[in-house]
C-alpha atoms as a PDB file:
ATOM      1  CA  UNK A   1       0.000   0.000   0.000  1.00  0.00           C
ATOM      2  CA  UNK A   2       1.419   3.331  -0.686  1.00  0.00           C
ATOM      3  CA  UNK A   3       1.926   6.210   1.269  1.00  0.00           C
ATOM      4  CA  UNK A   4      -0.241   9.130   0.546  1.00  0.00           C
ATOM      5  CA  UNK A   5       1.589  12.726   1.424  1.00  0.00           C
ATOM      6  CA  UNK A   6      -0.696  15.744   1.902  1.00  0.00           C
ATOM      7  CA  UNK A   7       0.481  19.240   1.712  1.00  0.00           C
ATOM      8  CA  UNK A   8      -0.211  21.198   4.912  1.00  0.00           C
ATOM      9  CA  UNK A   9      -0.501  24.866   5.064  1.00  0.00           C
ATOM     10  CA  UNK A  10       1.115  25.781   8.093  1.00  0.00           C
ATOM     11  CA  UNK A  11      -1.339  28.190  10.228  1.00  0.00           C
ATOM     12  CA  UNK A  12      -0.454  31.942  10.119  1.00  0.00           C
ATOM     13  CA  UNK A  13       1.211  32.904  13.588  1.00  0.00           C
ATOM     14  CA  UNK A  14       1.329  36.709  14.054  1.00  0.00           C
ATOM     15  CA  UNK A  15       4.948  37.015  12.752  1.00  0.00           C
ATOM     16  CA  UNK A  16       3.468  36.326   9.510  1.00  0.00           C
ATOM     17  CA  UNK A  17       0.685  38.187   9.997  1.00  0.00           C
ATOM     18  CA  UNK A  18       2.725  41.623  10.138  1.00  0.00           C
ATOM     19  CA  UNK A  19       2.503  43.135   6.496  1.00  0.00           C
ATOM     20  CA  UNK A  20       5.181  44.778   4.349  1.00  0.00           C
ATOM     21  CA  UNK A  21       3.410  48.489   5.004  1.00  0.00           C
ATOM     22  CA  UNK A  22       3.640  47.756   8.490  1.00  0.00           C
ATOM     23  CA  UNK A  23       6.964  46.781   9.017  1.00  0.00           C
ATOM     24  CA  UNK A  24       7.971  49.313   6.632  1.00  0.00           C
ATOM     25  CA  UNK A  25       6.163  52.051   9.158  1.00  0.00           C
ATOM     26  CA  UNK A  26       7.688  49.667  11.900  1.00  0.00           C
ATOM     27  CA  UNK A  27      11.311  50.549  10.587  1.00  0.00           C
ATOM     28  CA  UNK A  28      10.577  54.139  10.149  1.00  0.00           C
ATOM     29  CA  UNK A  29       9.595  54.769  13.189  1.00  0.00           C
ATOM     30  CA  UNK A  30      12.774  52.991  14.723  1.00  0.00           C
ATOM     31  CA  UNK A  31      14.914  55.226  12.339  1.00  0.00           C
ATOM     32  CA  UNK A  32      13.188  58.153  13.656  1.00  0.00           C
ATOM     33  CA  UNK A  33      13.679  57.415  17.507  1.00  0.00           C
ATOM     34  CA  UNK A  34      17.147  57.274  16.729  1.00  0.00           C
ATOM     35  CA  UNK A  35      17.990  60.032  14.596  1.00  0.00           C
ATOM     36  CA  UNK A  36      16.434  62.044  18.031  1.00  0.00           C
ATOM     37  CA  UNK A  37      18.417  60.129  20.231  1.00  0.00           C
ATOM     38  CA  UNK A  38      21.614  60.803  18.166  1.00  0.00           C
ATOM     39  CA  UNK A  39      20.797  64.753  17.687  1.00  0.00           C
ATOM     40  CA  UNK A  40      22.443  65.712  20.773  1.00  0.00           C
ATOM     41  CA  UNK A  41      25.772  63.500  19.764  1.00  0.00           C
ATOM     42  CA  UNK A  42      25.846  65.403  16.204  1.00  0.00           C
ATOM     43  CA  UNK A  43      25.416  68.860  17.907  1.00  0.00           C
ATOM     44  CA  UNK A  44      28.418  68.153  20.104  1.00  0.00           C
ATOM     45  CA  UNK A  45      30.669  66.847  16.892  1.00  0.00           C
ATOM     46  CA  UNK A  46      29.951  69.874  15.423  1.00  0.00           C
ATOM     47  CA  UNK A  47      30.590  71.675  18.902  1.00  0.00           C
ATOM     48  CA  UNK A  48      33.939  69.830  18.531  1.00  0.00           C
ATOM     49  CA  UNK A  49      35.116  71.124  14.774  1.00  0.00           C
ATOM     50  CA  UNK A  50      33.850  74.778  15.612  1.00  0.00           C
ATOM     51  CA  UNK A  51      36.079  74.746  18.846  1.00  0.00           C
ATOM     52  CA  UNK A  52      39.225  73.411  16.879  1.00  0.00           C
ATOM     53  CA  UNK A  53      38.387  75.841  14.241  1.00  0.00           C
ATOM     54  CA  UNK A  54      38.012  78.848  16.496  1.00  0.00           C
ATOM     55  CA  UNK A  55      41.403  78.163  18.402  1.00  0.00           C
ATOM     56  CA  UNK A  56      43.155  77.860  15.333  1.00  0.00           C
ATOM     57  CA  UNK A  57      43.923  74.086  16.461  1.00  0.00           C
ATOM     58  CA  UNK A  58      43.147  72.970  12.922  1.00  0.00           C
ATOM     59  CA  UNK A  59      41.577  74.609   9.747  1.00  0.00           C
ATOM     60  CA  UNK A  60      38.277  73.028   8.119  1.00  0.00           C
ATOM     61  CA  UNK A  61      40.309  71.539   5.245  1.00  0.00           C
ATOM     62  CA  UNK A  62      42.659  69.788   7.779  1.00  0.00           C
ATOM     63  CA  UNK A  63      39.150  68.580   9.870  1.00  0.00           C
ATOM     64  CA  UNK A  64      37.908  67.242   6.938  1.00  0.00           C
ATOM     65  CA  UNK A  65      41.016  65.329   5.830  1.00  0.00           C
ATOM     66  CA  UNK A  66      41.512  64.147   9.045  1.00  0.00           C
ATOM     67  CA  UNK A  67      37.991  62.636   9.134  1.00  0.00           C
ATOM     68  CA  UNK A  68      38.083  60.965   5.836  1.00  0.00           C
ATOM     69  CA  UNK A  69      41.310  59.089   7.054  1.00  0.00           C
ATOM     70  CA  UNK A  70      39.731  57.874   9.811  1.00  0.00           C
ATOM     71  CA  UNK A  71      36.782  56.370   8.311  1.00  0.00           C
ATOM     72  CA  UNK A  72      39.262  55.003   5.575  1.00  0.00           C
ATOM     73  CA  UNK A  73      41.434  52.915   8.361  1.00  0.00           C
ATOM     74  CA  UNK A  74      37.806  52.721   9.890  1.00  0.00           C
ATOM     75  CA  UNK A  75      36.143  51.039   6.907  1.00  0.00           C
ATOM     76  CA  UNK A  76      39.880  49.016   6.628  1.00  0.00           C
ATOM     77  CA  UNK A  77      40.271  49.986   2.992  1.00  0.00           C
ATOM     78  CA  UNK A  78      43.336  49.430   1.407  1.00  0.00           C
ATOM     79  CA  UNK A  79      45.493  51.602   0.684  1.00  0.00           C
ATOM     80  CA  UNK A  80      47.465  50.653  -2.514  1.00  0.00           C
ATOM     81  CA  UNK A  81      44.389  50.081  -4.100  1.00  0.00           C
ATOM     82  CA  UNK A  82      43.104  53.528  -3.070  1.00  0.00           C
ATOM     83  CA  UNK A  83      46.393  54.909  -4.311  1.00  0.00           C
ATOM     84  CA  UNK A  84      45.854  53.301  -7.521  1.00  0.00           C
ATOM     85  CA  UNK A  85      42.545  54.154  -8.318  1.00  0.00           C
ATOM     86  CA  UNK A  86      43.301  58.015  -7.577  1.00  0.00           C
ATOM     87  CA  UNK A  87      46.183  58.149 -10.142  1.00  0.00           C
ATOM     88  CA  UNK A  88      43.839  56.449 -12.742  1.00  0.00           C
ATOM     89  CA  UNK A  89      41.280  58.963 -11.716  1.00  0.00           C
ATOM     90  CA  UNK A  90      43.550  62.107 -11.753  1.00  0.00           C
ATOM     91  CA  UNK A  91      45.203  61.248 -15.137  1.00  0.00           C
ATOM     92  CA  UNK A  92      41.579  61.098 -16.704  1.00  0.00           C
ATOM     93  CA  UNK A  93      40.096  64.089 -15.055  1.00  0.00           C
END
């Protein structure tokens, strides 16, 4: 005698009840909350570069230069890459 397989829908739990438009309003709202909960944090950054600026610590060029190394060693690119991109770049621009 052979074995007869049926195909069972598995019953809805509320996970799967939650629908794209809600979880996209879901996500939102978590991006929201912490956009406000990192406002103070960018207002002292910027705190931060006006203060070097004003005490002639460092100049806005040298701020920015110093930032973008950061996030370079930061994001762990690599260097002779970078290097070698930027002269293909400069010789075509």
């Amino acid at each position: 005698m052979a074995t007869q397989y049926r195909l069972v829908k598995p019953e809805e739990n509320q996970e799967d009840a939650v629908t794209k438009e809600e979880r996209i309003l879901n996500y939102i709202k978590s991006v929201a909350a912490l956009d406000e909960a990192l406002q103070p944090f960018k207002e002292q950054k910027k705190d931060l570069k006006t203060n070097y600026v004003e005490n002639g610590w460092l100049d806005k060029d040298e701020i920015k230069l110093a930032t973008k190394a950061y996030r370079m060693i930061k994001d762990e690119t690599d260097w002779d890459q970078l290097t070698d991109l930027y002269e293909v770049v400069k010789r075509g621009v």
